[in-house]
Protein backbone atom coordinates (compact mmCIF):
# COMPACT_ATOMS: atom_id res chain seq x y z
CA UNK A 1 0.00 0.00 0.00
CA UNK A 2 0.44 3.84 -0.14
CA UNK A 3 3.58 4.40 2.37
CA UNK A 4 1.72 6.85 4.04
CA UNK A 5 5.15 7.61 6.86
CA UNK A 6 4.41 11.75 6.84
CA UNK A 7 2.22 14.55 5.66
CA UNK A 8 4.47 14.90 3.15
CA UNK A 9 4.07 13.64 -0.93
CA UNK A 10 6.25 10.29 -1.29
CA UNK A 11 9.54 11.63 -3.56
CA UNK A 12 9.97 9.79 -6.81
CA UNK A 13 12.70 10.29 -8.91
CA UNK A 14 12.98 9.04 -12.59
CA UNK A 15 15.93 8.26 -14.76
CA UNK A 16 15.42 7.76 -18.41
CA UNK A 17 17.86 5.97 -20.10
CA UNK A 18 17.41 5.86 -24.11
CA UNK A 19 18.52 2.22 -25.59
CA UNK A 20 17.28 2.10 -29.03
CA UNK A 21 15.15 3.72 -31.59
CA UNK A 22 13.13 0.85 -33.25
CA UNK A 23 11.35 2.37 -35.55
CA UNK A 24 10.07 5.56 -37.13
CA UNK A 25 7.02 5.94 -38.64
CA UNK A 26 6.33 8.93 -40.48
CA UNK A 27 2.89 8.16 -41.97
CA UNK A 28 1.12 7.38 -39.10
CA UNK A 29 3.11 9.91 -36.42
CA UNK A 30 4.88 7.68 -33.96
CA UNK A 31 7.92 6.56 -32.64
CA UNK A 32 8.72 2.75 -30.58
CA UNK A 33 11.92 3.13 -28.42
CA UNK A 34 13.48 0.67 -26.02
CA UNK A 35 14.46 2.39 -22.99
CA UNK A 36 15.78 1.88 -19.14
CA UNK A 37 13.48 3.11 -16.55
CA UNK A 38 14.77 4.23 -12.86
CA UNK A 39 12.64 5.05 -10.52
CA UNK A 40 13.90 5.21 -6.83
CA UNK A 41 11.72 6.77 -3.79
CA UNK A 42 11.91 6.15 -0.23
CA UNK A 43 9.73 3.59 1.45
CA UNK A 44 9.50 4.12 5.91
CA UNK A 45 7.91 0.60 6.07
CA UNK A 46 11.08 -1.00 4.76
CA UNK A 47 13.81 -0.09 7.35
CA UNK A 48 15.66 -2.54 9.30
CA UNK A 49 18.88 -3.20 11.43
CA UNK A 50 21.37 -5.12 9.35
CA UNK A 51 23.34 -5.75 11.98
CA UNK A 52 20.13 -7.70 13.57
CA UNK A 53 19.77 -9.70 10.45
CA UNK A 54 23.25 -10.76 9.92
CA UNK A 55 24.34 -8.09 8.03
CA UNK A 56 22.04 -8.03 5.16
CA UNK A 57 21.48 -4.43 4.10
CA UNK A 58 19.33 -4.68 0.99
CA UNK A 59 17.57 -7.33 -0.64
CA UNK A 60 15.49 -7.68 -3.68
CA UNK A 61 11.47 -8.00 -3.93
CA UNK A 62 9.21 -8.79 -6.76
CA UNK A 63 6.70 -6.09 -8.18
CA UNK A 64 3.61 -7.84 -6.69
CA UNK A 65 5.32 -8.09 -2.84
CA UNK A 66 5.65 -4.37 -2.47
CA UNK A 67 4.07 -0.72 -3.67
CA UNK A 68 5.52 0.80 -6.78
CA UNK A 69 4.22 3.94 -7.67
CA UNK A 70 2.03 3.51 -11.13
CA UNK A 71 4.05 5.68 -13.42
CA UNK A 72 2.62 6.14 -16.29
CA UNK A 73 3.78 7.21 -19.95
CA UNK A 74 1.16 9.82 -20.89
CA UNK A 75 2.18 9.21 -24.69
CA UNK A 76 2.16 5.28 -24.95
CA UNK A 77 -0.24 3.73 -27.42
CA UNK A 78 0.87 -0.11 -27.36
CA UNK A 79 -2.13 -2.01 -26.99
CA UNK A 80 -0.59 -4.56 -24.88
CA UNK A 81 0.28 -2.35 -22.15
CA UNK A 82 1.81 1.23 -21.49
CA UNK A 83 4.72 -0.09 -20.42
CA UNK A 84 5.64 -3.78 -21.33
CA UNK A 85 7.51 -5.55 -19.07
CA UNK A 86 7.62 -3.71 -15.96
CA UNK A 87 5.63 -5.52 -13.65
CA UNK A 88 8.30 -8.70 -14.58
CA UNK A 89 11.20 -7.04 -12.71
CA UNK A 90 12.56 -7.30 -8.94
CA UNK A 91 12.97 -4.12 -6.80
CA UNK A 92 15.81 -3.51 -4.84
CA UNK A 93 14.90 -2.47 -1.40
CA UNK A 94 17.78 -1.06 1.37
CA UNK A 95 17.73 -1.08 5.03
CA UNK A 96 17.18 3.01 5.19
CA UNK A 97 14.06 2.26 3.23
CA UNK A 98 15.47 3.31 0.07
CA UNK A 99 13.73 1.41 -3.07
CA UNK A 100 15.32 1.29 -6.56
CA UNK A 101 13.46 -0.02 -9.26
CA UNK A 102 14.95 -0.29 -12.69
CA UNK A 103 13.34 -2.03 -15.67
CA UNK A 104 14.34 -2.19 -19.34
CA UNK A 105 10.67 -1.87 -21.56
CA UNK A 106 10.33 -1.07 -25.76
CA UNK A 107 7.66 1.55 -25.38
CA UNK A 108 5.37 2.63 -28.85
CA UNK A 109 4.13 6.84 -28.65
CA UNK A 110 2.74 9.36 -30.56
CA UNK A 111 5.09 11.89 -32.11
CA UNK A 112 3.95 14.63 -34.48
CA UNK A 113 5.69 15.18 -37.38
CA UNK A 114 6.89 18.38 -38.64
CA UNK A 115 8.32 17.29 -41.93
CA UNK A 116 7.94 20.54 -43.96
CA UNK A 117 12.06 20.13 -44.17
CA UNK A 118 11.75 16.34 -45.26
CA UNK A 119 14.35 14.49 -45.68
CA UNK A 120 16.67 17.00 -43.77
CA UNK A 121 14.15 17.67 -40.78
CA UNK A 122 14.21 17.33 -37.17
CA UNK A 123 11.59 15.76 -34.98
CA UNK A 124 10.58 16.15 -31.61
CA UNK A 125 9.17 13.56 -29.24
CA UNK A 126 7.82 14.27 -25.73
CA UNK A 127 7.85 11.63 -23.38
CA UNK A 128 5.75 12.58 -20.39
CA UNK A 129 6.14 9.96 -17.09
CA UNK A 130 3.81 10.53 -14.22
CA UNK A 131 1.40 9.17 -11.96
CA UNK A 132 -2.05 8.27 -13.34
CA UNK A 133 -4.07 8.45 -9.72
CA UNK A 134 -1.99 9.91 -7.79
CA UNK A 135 -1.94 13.77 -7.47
CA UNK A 136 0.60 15.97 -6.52
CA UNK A 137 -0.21 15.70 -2.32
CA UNK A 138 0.89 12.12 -2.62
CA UNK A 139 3.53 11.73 -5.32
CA UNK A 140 6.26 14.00 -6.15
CA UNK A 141 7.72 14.01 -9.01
CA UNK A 142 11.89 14.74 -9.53
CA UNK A 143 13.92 13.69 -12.43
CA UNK A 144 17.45 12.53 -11.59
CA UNK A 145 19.18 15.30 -13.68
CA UNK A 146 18.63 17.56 -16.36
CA UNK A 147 18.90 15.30 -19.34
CA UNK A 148 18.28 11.49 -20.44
CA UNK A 149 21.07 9.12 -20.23
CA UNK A 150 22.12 8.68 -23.67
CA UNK A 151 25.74 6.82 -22.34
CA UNK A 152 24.07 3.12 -23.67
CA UNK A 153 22.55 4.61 -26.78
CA UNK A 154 22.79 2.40 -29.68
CA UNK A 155 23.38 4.25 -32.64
CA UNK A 156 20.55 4.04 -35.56
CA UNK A 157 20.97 3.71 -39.50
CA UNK A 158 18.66 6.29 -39.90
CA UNK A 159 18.47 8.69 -37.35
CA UNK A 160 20.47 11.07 -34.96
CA UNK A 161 19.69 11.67 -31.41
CA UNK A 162 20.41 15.54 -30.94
CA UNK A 163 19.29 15.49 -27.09
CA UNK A 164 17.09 14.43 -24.45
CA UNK A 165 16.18 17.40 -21.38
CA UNK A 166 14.25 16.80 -18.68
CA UNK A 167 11.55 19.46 -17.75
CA UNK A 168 9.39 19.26 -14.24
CA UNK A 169 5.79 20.26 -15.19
CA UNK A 170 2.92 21.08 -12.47
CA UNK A 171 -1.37 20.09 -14.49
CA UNK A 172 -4.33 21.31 -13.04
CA UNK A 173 -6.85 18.94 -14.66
CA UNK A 174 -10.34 19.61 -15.23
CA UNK A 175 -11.14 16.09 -13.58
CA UNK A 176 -9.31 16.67 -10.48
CA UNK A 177 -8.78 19.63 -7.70
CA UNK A 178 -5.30 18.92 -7.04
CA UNK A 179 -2.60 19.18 -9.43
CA UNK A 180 -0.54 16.63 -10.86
CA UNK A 181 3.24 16.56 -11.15
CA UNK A 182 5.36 14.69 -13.81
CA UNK A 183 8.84 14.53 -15.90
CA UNK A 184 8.49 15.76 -19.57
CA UNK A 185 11.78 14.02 -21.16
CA UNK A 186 11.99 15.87 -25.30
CA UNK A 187 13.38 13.57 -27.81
CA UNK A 188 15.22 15.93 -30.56
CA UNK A 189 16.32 13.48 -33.14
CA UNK A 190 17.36 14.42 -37.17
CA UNK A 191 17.25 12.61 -40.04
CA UNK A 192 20.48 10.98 -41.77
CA UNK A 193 19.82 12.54 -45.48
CA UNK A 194 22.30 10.57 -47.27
CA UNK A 195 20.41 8.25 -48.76
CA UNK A 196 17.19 10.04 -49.66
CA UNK A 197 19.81 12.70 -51.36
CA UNK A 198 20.93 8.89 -53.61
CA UNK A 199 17.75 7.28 -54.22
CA UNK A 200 15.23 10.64 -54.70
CA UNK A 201 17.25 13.76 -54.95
CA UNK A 202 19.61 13.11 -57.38
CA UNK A 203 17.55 11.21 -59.76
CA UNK A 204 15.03 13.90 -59.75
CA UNK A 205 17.73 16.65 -60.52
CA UNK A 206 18.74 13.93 -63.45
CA UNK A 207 15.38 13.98 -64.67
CA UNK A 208 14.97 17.67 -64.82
CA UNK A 209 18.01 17.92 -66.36
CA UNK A 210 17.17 15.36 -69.09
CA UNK A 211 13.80 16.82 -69.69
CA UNK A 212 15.63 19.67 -71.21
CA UNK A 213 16.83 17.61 -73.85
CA UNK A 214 13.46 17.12 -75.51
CA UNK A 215 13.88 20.36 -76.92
CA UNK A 216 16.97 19.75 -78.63
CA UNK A 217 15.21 16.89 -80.73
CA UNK A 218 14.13 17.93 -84.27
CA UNK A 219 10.49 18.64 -84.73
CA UNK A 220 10.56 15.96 -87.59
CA UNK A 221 11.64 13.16 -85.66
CA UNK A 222 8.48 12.76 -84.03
CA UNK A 223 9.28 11.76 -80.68
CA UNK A 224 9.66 15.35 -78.66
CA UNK A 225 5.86 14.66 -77.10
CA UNK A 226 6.93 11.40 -76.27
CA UNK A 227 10.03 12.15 -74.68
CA UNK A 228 8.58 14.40 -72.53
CA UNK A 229 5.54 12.77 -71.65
CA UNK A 230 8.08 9.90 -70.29
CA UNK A 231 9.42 12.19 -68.28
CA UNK A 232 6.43 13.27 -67.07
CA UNK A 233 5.60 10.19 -65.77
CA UNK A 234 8.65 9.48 -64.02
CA UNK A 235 8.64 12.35 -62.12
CA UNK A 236 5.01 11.51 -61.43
CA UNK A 237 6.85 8.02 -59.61
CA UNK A 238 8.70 10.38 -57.64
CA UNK A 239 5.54 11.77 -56.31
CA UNK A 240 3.61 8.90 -55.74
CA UNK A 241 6.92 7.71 -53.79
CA UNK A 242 6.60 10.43 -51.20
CA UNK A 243 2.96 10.08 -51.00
CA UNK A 244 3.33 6.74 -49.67
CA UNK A 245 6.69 7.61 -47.44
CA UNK A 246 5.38 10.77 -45.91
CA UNK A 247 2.03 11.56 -43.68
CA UNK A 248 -0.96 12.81 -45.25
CA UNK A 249 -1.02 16.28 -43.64
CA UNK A 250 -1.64 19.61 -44.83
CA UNK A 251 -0.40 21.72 -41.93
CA UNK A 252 3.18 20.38 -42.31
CA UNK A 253 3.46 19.91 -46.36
CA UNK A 254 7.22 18.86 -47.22
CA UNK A 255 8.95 21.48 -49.14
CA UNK A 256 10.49 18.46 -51.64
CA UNK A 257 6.76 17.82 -52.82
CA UNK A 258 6.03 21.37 -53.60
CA UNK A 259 9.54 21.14 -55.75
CA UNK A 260 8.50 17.94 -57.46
CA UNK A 261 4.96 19.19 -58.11
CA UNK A 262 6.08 22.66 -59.31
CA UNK A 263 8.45 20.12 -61.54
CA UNK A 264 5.09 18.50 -62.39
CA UNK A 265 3.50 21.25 -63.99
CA UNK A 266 6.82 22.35 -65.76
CA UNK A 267 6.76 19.35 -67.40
CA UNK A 268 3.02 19.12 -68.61
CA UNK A 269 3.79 22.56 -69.88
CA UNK A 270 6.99 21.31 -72.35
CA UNK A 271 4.50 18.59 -73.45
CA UNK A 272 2.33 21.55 -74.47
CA UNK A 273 5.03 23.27 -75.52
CA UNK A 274 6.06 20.74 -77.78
CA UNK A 275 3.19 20.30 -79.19
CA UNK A 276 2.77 23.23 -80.20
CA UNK A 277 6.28 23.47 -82.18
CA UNK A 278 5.04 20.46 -83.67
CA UNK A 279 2.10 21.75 -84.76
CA UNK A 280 3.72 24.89 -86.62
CA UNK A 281 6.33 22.83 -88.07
CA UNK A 282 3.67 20.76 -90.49
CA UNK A 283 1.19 23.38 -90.17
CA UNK A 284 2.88 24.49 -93.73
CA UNK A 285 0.37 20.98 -94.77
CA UNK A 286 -2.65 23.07 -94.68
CA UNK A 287 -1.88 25.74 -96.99
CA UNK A 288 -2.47 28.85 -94.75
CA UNK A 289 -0.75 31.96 -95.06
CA UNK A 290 1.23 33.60 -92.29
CA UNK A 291 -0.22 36.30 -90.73
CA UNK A 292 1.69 39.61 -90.76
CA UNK A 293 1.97 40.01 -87.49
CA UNK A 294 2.91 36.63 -86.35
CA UNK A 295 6.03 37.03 -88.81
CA UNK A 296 6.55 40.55 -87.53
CA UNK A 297 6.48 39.65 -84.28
CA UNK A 298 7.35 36.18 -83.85
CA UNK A 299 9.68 35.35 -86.73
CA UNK A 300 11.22 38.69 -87.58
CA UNK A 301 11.98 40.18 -83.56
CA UNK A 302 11.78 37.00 -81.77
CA UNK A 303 13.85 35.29 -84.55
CA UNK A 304 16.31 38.18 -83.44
CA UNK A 305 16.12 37.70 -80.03
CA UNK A 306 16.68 33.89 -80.38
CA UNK A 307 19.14 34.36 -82.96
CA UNK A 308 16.98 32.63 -85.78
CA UNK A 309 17.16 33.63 -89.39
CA UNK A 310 16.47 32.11 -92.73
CA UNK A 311 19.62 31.13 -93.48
CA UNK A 312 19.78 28.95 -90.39
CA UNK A 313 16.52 26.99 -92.07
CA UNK A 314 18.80 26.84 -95.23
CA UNK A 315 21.57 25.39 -94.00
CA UNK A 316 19.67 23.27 -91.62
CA UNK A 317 18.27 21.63 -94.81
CA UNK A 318 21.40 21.44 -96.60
CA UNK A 319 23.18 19.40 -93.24
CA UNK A 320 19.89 17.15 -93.94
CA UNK A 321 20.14 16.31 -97.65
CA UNK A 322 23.40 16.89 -98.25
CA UNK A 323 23.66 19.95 -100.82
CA UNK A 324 25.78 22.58 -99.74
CA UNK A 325 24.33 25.26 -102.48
CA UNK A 326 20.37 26.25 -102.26
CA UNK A 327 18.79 25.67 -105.49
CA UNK A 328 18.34 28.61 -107.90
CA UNK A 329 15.27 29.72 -108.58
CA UNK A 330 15.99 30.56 -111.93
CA UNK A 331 16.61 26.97 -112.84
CA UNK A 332 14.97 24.92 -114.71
CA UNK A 333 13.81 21.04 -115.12
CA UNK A 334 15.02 19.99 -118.48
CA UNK A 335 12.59 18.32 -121.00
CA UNK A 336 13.28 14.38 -120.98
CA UNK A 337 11.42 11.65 -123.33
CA UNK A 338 11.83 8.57 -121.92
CA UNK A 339 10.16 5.18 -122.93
CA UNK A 340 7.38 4.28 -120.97
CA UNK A 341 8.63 0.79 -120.31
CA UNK A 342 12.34 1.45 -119.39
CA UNK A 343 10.53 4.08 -117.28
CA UNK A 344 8.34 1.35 -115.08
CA UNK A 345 12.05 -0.42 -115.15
CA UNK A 346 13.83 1.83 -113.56
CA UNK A 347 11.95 4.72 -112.19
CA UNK A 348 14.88 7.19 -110.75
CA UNK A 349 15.66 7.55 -114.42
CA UNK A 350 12.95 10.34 -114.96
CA UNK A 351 13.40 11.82 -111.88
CA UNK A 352 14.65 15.51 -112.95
CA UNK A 353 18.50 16.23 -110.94
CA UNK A 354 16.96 20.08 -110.44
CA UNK A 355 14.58 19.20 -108.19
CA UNK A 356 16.23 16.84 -105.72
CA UNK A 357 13.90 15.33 -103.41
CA UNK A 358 10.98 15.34 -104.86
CA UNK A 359 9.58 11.78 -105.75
CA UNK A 360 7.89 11.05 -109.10
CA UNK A 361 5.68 7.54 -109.60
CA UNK A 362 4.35 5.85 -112.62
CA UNK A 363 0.44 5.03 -113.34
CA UNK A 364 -0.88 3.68 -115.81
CA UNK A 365 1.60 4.48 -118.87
CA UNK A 366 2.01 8.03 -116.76
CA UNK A 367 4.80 9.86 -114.96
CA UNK A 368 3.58 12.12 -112.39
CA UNK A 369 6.02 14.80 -111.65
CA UNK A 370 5.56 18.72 -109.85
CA UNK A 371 6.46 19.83 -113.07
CA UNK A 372 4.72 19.75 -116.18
CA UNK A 373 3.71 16.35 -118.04
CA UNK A 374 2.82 15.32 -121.30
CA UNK A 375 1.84 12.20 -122.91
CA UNK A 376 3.58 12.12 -126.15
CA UNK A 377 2.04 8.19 -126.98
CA UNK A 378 0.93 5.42 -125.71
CA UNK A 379 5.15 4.48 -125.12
CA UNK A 380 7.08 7.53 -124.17
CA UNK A 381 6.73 9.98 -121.37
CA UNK A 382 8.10 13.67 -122.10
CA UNK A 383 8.83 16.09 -119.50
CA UNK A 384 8.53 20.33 -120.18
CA UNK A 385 10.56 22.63 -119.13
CA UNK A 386 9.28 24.19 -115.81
CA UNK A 387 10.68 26.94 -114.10
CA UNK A 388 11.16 26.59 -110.24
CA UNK A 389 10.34 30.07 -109.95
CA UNK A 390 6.56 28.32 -109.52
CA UNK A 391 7.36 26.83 -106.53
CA UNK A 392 9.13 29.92 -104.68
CA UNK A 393 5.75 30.96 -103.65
CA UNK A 394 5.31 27.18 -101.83
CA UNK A 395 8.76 26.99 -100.84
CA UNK A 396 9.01 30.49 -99.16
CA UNK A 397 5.55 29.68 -97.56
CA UNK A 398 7.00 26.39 -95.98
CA UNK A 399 10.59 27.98 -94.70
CA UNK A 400 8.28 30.47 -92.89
CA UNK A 401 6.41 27.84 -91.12
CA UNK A 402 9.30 26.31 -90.17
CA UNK A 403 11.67 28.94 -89.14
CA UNK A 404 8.13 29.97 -86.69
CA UNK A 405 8.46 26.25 -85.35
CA UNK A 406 12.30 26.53 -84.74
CA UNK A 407 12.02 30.07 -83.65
CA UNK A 408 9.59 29.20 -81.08
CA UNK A 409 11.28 25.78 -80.43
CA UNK A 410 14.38 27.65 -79.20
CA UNK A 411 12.27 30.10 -77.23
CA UNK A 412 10.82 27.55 -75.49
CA UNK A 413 13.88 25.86 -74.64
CA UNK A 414 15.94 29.23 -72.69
CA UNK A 415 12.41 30.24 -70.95
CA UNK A 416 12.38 26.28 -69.67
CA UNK A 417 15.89 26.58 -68.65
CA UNK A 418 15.79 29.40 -66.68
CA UNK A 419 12.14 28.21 -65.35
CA UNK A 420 13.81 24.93 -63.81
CA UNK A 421 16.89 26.58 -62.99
CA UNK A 422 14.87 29.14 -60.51
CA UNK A 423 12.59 26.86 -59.12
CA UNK A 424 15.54 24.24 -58.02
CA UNK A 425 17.69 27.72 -56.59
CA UNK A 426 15.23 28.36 -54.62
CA UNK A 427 14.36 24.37 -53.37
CA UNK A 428 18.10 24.59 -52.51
CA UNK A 429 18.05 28.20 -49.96
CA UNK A 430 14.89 26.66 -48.83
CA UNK A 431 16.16 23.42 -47.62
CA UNK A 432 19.81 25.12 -46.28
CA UNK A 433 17.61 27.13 -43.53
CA UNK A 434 16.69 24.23 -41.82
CA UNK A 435 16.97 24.89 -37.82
CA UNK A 436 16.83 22.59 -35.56
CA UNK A 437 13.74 22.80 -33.67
């Protein structure tokens, strides 16, 4: 029973001593820890004369032969019990009365997470120890110093113990008219960022780097969408990755997922950006003029800007096919009569060496070319004389289209530069003024 030797509130000092961190669990906000309880108080029914019984000055009691005050961890959730293991330990009783009563217990508590810093944030754990019916009249309670013993600390793969102070706190409770006293121990620990900088981090930054590189492929290769689309997925991984790592709370959002899903957005926009330089690059298909204005502005002082200009289409073209000199327009497709049969035989024959690269076919005794044909019988083909001067109108229409596409194409590709460039800067100063908390 209650040792109930004075007026005065039985003393009982508590010693934490912090063994292990088991495990951390972000998602659902708590913490399991093995740790060393001490608790020693003074005990007027258990004093005795050693010298009466033959020296023996202490001796050791089980938990159910004696009272042990019922301290209590305010934060424990374990559903076996608060504290496991405690009531399977001896106590070690002295002939002044004194009563130690250490106990070694793997305890599982709530811990709010602030991970706004994630994955170079610090977390703080209170660990509150006090009686649960006892109030402050009858049980005092002291810690045994300032901090937590952290000398038998085993080190974790993950995470850093900072420190672990001791604070005396005095509750009124709306249940009771007396107050309560108990030992507030705060766990500061911080995250080990190595590997989250190896496994999330980096990769990211490679992926935002190599999403940059869908605007260096050529419109006509057909795959800048694609390119970027796969990285838009990937980067939607990453997200989906710290959805399922992190808690689902909107008062401490990490500052990583705002940079991935800023990321996000940036990347649905090149998709739409490509498509668009897609667009204007066949949009020469359809036959539409250029406005005035979208040359003026667009082609003529954004080609400027961007350092675009019509000769950079022509020589563009020439690295394609192969000619270093740009056809004249003054030249003209020579008049060829070739036999209808040796034609169907060998069909690069006809093709007219002015205008290289465009293809000619045969139907039905006929040879279909841009330029002018005539059926001279029913077994020769003839070809007239056509001045490319016919096709300037065409050609100059298509170059326009084009050097829009590429104009824009390189536009696109400094703004999304500089766009990534800011938005990881600032990610970076944001995550180097992390204080601890």
């Amino acid at each position: 029973m209650h040792p109930y030797c004075s007026k005065n509130a039985v003393n009982v000092t508590i010693d934490l001593g912090l063994r292990e961190i088991v495990d951390v669990s972000e998602k659902y906000e708590t913490i399991k820890l093995k740790i060393w309880i001490r608790l020693n108080w003074k005990d007027c029914n258990f004093v005795w004369n050693a010298s009466e019984f033959g020296g023996i000055s202490q001796i050791g009691v089980p938990y159910e032969k004696l009272w042990i005050p019922d301290v209590t961890l305010f934060e424990g959730i374990d559903d076996i019990a608060n504290m496991p293991d405690m009531k399977q330990y001896r106590a070690l009783i002295t002939n002044t009365g004194q009563i130690q009563y250490q106990f070694p217990t793997a305890i599982q508590m709530t811990c709010g997470m602030n991970i706004s810093m994630f994955p170079y944030d610090h977390q703080m754990c209170t660990l509150t120890f006090g009686s649960w019916i006892h109030s402050n009249s009858e049980i005092e309670m002291f810690s045994k110093s300032d901090t937590g013993d952290l000398t038998s600390f085993i080190n974790h793969q993950e995470w850093v113990v900072i420190s672990l102070k001791a604070t005396k706190m005095t509750e009124l409770y709306t249940c009771c008219e007396e107050p309560f006293s108990s030992i507030s121990y705060k766990l500061v620990i911080k995250r080990k960022a190595t590997f989250y900088i190896i496994t999330m981090i980096l990769p990211f930054f490679a992926l935002t780097v190599l999403s940059i590189a869908g605007f260096v492929l050529p419109s006509i290769s057909g795959e800048k969408i694609t390119f970027h689309m796969n990285i838009l997925l990937a980067v939607t991984v990453f997200l989906l990755l710290i959805q399922d790592t992190l808690p689902s709370s909107s008062e401490f959002f990490p500052k990583i997922g705002i940079y991935f899903t800023i990321t996000l957005l940036l990347t649905c926009m090149s998709c739409v950006m490509s498509a668009i330089v897609v667009y204007l690059f066949y949009h020469d298909l359809s036959g539409k003029q250029m406005p005035k204005w979208v040359k003026r502005v667009l082609v003529d002082g954004l080609g400027r800007l961007m350092f675009i200009t019509p000769e950079t289409i022509v020589r563009f073209k020439s690295q394609q096919t192969g000619n270093t000199d740009s056809a004249d327009q003054g030249q003209v497709v020579r008049k060829t009569v070739i036999p209808v049969d040796k034609a169907k035989k060998n069909r690069k024959s006809i093709k007219p060496t002015a205008l290289s690269g465009i293809q000619n076919a045969v139907y039905d005794g006929w040879e279909i070319e841009v330029g002018e044909v005539q059926r001279r019988d029913d077994h020769s083909v003839s070809f007239m004389e056509t001045d490319k001067s016919a096709f300037s109108d065409a050609s100059k229409k298509m170059n326009e289209w084009e050097l829009l596409a590429y104009t824009l194409d390189r536009f696109f590709t400094v703004f999304y530069i500089i766009v990534i460039s800011l938005n990881t800067i600032v990610f970076l100063i944001v995550l180097s003024q992390n204080d601890e908390p």
